[in-house]
PDB file of N, CA and C in Angstrom:
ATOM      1  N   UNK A   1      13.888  -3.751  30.547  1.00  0.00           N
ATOM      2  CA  UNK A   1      13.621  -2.693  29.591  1.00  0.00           C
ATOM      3  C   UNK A   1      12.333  -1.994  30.002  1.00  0.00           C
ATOM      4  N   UNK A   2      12.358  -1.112  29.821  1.00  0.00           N
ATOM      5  CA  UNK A   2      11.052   0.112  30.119  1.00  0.00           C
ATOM      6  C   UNK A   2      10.483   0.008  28.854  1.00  0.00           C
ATOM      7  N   UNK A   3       8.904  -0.014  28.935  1.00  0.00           N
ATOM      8  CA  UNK A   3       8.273   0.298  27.943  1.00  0.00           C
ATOM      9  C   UNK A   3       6.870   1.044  28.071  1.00  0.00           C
ATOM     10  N   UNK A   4       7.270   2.664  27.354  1.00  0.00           N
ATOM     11  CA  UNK A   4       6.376   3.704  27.545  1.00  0.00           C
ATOM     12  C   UNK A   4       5.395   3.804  26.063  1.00  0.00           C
ATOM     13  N   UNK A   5       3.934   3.584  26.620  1.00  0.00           N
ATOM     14  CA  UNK A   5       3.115   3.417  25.377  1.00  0.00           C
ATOM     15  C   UNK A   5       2.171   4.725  25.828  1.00  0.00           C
ATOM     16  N   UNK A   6       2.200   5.628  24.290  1.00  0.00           N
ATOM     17  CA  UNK A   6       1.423   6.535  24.753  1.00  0.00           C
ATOM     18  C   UNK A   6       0.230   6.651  23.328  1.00  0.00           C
ATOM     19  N   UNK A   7      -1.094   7.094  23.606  1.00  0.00           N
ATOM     20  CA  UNK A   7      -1.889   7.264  22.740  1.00  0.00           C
ATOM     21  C   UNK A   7      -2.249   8.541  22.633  1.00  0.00           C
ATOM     22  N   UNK A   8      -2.405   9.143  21.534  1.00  0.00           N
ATOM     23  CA  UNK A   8      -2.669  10.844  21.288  1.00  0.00           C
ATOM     24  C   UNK A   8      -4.038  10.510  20.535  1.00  0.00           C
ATOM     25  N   UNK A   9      -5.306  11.176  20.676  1.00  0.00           N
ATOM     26  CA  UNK A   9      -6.861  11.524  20.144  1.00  0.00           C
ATOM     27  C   UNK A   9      -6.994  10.121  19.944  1.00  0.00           C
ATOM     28  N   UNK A  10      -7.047   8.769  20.947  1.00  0.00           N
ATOM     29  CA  UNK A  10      -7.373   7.639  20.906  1.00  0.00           C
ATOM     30  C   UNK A  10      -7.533   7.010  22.538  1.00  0.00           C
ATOM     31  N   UNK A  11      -8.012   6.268  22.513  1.00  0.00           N
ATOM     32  CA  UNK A  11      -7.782   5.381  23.818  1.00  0.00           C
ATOM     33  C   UNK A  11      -7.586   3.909  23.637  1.00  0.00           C
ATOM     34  N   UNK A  12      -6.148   3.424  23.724  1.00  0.00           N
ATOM     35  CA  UNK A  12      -5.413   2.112  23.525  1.00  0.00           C
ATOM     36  C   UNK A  12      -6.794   0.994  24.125  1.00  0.00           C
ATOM     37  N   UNK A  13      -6.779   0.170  23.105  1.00  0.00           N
ATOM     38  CA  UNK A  13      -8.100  -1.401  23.759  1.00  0.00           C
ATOM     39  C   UNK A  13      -6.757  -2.420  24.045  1.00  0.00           C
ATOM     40  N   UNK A  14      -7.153  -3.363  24.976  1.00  0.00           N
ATOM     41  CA  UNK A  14      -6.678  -4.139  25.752  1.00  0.00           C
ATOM     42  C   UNK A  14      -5.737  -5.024  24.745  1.00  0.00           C
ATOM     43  N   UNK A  15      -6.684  -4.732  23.466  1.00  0.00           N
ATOM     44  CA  UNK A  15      -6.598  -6.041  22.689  1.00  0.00           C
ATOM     45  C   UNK A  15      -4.885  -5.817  22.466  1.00  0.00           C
ATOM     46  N   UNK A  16      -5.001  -4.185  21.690  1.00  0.00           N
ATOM     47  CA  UNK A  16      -3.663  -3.554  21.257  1.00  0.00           C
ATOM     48  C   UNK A  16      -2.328  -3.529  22.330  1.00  0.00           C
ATOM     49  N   UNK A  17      -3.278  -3.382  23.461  1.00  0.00           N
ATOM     50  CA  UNK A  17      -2.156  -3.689  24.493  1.00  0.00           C
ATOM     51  C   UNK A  17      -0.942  -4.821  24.623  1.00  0.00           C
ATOM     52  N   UNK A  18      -1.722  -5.711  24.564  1.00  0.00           N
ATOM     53  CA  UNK A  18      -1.239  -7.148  24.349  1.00  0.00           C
ATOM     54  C   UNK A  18      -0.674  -7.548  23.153  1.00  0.00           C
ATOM     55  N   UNK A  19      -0.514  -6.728  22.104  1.00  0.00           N
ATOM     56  CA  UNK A  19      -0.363  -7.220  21.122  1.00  0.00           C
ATOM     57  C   UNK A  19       1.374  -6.660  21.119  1.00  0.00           C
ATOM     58  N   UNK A  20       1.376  -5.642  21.388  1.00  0.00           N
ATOM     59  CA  UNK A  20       2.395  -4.532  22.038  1.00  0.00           C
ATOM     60  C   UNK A  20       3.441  -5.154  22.804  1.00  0.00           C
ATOM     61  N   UNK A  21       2.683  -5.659  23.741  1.00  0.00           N
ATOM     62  CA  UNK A  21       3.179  -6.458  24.576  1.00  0.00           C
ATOM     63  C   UNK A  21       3.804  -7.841  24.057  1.00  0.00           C
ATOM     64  N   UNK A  22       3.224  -8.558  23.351  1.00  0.00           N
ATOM     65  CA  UNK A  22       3.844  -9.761  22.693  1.00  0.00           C
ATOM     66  C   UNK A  22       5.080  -9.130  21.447  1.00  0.00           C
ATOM     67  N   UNK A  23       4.712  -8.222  21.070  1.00  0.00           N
ATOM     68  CA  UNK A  23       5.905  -8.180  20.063  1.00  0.00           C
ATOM     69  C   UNK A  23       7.005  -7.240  20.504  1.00  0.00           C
ATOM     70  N   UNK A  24       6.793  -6.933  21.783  1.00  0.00           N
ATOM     71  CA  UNK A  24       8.247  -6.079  22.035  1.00  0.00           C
ATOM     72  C   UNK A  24       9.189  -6.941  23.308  1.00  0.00           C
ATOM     73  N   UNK A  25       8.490  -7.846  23.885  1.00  0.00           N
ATOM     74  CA  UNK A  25       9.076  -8.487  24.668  1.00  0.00           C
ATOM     75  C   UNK A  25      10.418  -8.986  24.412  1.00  0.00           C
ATOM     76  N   UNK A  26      10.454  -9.115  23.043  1.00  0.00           N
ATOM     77  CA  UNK A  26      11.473 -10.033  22.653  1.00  0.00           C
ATOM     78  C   UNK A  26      13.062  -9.075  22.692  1.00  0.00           C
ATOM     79  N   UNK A  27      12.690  -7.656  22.495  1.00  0.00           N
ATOM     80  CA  UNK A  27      13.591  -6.517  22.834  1.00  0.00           C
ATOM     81  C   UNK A  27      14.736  -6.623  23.975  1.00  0.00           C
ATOM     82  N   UNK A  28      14.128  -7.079  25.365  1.00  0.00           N
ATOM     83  CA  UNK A  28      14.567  -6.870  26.825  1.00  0.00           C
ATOM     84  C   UNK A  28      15.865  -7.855  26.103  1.00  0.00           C
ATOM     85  N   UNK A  29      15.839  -9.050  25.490  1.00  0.00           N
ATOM     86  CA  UNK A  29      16.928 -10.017  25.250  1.00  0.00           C
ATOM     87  C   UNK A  29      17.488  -9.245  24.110  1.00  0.00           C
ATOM     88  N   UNK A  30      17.279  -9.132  23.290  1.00  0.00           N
ATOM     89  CA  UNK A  30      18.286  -8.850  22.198  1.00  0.00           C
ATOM     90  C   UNK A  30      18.880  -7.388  22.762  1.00  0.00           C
ATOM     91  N   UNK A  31      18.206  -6.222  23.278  1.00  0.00           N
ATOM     92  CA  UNK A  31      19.283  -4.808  24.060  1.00  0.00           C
ATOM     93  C   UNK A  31      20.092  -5.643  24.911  1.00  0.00           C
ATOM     94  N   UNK A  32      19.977  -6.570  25.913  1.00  0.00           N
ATOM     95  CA  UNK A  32      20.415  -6.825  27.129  1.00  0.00           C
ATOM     96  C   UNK A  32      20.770  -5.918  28.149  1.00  0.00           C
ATOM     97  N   UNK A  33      19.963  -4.691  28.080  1.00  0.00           N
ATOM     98  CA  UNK A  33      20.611  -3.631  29.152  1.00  0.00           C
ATOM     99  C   UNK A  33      19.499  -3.265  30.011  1.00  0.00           C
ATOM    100  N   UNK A  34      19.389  -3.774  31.042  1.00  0.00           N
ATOM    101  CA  UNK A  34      18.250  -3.030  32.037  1.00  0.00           C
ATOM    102  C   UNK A  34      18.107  -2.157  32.469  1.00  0.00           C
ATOM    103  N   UNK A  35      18.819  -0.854  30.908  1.00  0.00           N
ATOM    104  CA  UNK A  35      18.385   0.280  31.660  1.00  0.00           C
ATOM    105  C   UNK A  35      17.486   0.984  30.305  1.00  0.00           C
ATOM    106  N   UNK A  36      17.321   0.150  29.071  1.00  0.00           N
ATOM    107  CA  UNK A  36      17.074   0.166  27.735  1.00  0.00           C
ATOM    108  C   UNK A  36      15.754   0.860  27.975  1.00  0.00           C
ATOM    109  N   UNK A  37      15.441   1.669  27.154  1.00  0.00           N
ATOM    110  CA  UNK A  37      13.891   2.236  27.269  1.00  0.00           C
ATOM    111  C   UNK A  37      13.122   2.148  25.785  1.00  0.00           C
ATOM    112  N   UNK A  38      11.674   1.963  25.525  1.00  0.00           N
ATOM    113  CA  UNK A  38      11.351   2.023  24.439  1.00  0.00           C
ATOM    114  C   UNK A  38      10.043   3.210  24.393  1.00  0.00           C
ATOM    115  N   UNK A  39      10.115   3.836  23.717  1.00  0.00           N
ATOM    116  CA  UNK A  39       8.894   4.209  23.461  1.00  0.00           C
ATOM    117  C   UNK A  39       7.969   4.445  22.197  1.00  0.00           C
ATOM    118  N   UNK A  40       6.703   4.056  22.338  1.00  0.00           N
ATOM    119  CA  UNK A  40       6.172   4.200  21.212  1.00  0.00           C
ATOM    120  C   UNK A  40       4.931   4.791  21.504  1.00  0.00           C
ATOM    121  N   UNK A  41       4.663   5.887  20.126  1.00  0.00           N
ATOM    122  CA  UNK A  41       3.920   7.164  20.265  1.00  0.00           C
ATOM    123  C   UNK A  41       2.857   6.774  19.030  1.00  0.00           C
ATOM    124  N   UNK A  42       1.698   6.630  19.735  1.00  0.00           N
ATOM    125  CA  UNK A  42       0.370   5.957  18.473  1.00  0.00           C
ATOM    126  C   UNK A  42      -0.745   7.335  18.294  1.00  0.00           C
ATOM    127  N   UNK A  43      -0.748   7.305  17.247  1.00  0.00           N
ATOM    128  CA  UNK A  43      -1.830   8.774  16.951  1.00  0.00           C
ATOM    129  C   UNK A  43      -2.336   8.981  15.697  1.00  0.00           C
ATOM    130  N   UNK A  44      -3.890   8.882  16.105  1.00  0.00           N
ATOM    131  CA  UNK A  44      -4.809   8.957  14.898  1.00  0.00           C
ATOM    132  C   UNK A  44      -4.736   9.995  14.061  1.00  0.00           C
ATOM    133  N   UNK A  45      -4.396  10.194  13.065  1.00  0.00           N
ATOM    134  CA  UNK A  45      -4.255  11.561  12.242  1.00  0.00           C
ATOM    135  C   UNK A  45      -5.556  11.722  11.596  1.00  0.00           C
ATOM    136  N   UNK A  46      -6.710  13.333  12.330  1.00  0.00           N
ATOM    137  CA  UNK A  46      -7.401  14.014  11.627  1.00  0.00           C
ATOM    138  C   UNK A  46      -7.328  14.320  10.201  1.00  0.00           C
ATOM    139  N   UNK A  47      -8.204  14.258   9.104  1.00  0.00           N
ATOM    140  CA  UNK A  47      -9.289  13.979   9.176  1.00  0.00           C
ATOM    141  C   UNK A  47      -8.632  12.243   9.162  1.00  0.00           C
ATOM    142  N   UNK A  48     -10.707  11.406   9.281  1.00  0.00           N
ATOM    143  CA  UNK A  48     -10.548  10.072   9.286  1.00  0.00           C
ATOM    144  C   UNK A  48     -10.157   9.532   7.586  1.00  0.00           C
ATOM    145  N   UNK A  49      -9.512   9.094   7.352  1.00  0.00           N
ATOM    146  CA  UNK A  49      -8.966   8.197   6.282  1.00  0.00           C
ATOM    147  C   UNK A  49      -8.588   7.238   6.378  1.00  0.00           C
ATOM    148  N   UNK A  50      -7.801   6.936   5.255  1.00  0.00           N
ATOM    149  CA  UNK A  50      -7.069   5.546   5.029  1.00  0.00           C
ATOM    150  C   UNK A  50      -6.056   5.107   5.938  1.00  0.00           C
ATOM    151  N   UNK A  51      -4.913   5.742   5.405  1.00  0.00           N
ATOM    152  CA  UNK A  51      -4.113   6.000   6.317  1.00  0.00           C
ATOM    153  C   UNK A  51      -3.802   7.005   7.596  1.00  0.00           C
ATOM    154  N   UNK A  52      -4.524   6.458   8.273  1.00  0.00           N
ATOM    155  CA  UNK A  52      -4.576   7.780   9.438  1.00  0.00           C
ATOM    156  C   UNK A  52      -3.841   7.448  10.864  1.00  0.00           C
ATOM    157  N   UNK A  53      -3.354   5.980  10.606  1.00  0.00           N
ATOM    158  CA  UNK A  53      -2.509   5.666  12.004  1.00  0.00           C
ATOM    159  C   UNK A  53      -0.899   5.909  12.200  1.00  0.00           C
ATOM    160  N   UNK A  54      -0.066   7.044  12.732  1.00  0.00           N
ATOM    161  CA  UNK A  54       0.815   7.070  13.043  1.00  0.00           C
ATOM    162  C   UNK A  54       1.085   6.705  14.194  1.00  0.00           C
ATOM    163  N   UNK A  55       2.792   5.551  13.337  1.00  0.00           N
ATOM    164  CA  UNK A  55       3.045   4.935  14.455  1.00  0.00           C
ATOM    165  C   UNK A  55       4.816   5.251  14.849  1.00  0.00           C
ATOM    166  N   UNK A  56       5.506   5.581  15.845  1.00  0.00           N
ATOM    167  CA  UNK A  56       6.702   5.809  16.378  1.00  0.00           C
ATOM    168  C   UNK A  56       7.028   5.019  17.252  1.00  0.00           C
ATOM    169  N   UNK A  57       8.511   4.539  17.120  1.00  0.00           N
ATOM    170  CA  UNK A  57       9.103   4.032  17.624  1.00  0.00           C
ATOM    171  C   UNK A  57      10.249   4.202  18.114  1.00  0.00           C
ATOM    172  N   UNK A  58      10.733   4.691  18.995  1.00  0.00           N
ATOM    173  CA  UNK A  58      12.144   5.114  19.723  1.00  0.00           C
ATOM    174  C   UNK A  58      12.782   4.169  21.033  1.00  0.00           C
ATOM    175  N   UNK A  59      13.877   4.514  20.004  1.00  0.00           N
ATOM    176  CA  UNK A  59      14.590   2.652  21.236  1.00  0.00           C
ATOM    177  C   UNK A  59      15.981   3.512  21.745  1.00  0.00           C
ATOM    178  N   UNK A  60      15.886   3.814  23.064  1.00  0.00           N
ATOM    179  CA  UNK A  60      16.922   4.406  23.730  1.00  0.00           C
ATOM    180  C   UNK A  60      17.993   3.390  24.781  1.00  0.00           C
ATOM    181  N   UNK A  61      19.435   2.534  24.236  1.00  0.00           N
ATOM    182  CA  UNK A  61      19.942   1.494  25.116  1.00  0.00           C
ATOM    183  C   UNK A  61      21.442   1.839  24.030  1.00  0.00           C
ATOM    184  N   UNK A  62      21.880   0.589  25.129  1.00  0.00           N
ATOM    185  CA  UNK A  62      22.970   0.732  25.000  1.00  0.00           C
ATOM    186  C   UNK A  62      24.077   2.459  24.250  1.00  0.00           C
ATOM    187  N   UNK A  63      23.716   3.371  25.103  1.00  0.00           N
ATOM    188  CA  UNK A  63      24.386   4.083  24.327  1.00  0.00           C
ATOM    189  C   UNK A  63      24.282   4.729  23.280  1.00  0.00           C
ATOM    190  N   UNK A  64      22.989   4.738  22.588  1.00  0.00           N
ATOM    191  CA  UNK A  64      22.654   4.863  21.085  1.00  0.00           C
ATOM    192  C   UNK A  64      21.095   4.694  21.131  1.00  0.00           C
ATOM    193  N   UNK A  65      20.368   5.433  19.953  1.00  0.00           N
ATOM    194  CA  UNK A  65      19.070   5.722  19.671  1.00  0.00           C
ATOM    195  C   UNK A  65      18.509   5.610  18.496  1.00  0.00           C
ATOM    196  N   UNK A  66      17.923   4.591  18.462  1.00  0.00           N
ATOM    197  CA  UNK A  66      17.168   4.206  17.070  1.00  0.00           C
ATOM    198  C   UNK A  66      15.873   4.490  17.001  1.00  0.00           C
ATOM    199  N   UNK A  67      15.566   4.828  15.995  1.00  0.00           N
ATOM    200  CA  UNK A  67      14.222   5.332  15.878  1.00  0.00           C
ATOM    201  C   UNK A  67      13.384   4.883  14.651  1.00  0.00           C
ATOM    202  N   UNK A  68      11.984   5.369  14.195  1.00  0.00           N
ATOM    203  CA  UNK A  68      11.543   4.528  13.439  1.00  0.00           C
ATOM    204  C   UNK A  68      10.103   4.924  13.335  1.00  0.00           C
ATOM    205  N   UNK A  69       9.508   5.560  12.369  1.00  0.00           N
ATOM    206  CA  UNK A  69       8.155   6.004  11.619  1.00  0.00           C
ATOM    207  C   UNK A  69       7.539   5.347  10.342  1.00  0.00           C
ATOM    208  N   UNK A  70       6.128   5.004  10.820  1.00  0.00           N
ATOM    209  CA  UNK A  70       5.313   4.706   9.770  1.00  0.00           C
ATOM    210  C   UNK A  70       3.921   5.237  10.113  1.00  0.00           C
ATOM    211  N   UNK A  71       2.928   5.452   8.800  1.00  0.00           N
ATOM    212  CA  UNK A  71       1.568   6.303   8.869  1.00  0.00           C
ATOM    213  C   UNK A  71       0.990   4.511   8.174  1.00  0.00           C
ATOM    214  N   UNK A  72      -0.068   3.863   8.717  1.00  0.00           N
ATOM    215  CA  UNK A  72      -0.527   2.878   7.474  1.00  0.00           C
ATOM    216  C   UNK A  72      -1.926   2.570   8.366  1.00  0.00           C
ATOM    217  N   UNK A  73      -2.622   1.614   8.123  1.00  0.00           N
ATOM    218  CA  UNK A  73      -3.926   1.594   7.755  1.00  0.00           C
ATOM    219  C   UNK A  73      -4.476   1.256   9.351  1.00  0.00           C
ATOM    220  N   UNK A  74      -3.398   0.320   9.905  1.00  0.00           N
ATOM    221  CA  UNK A  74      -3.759  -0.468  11.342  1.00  0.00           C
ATOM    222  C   UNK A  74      -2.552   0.105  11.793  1.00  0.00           C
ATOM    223  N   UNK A  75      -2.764  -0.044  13.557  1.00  0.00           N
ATOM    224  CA  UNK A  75      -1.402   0.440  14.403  1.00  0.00           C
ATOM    225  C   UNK A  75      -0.758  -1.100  14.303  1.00  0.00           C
ATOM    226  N   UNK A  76      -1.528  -2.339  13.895  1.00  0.00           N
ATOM    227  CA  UNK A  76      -0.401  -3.039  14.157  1.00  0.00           C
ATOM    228  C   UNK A  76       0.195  -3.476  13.103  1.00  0.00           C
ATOM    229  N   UNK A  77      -0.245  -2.639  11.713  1.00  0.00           N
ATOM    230  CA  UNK A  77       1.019  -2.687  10.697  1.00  0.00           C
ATOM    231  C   UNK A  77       1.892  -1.644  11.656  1.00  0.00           C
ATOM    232  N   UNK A  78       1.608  -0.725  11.612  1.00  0.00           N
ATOM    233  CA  UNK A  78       2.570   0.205  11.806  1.00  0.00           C
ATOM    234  C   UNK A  78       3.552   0.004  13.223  1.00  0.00           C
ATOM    235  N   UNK A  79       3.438  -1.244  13.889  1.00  0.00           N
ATOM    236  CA  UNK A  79       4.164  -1.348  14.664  1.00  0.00           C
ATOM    237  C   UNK A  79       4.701  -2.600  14.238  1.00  0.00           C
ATOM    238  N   UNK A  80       4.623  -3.659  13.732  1.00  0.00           N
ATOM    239  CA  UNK A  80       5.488  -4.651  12.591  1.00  0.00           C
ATOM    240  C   UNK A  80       6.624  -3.938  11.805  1.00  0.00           C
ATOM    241  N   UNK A  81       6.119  -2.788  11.444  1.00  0.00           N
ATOM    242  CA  UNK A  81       6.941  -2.652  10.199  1.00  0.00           C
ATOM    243  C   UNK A  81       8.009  -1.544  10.719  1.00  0.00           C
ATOM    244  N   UNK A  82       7.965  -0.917  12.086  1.00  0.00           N
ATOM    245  CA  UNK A  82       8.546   0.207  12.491  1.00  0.00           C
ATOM    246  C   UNK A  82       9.632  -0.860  13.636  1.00  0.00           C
ATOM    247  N   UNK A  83       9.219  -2.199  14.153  1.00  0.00           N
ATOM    248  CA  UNK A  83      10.141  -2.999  14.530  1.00  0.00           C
ATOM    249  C   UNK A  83      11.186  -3.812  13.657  1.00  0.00           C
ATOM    250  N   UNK A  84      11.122  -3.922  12.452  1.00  0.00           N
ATOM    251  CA  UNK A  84      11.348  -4.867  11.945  1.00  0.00           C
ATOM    252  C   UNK A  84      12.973  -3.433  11.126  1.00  0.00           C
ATOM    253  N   UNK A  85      12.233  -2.195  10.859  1.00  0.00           N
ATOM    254  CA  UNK A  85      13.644  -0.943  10.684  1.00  0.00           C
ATOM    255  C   UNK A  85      14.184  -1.534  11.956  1.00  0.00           C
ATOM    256  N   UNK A  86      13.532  -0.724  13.116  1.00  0.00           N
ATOM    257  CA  UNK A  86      14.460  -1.283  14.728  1.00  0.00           C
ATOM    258  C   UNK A  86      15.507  -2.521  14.717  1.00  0.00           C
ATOM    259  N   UNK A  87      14.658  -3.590  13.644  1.00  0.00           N
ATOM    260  CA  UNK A  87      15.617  -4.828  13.862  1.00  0.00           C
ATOM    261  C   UNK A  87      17.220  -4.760  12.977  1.00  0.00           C
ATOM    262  N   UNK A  88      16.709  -3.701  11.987  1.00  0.00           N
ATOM    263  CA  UNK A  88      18.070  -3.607  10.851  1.00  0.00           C
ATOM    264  C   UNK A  88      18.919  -2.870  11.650  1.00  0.00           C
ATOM    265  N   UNK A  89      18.384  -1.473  12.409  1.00  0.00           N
ATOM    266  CA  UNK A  89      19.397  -0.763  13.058  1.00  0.00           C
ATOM    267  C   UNK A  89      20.026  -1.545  14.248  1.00  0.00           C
ATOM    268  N   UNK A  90      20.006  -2.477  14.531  1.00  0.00           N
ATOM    269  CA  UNK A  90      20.144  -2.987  15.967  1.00  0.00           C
ATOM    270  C   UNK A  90      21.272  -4.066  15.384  1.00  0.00           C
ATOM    271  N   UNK A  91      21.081  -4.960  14.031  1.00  0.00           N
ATOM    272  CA  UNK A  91      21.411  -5.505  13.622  1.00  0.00           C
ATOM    273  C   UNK A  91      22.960  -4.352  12.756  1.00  0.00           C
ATOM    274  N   UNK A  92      22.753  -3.595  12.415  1.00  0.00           N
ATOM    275  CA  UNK A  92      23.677  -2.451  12.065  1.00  0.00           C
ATOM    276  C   UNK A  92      25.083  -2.134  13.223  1.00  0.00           C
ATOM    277  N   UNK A  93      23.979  -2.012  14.086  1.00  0.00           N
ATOM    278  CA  UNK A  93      24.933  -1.559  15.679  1.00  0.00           C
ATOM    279  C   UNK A  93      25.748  -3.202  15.959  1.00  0.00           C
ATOM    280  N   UNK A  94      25.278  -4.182  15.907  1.00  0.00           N
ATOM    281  CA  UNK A  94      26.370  -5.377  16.111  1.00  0.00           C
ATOM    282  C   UNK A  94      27.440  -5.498  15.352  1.00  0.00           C
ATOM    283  N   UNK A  95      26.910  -4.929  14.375  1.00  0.00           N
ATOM    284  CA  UNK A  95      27.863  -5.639  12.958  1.00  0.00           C
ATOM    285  C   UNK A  95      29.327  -4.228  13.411  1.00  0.00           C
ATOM    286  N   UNK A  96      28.952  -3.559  13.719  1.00  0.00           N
ATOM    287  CA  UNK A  96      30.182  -2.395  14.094  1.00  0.00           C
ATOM    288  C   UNK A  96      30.984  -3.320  15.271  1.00  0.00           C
TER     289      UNK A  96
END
């Protein structure tokens, strides 16, 4: 699986990297298609607030495209909670 991480008016820390990295790994097995792509689009929304982290998620495999938005406080709510839609739609697509 390909996985394209991009940051808009931020610069990704190592820490987030890895974190990214541990929770999407698990993807490559459940798509099973090595040609599956993911991408996720992280961007601080001007002005600074509360909620100012948008987070996207687009899962391009098997044939089909799931996708998946949240704005919340940390990128790594917003990437928990934008995998966990991913997991219903994916879980949706078997059940067909």
């Amino acid at each position: 699986m390909k996985l394209n991480v991009k940051a808009v008016n931020f610069e990704i820390a190592e820490r987030l990297e890895k974190y990214i990295d541990k929770k999407t790994h698990r993807y490559e097995k459940l798509l099973n298609n090595p040609g599956a792509e993911m991408e996720i689009n992280l961007t601080v929304i001007k002005p600074e607030t509360n909620l100012n982290k948008q987070t996207k998620i687009r899962v391009l495999g098997n044939g089909t495209e799931m996708f998946a938005e949240k704005i919340c406080d940390t990128f790594e709510q917003g990437i928990d909670l934008c995998l966990e839609i991913i997991d219903r739609q994916i879980e949706r697509l078997k059940d067909k």
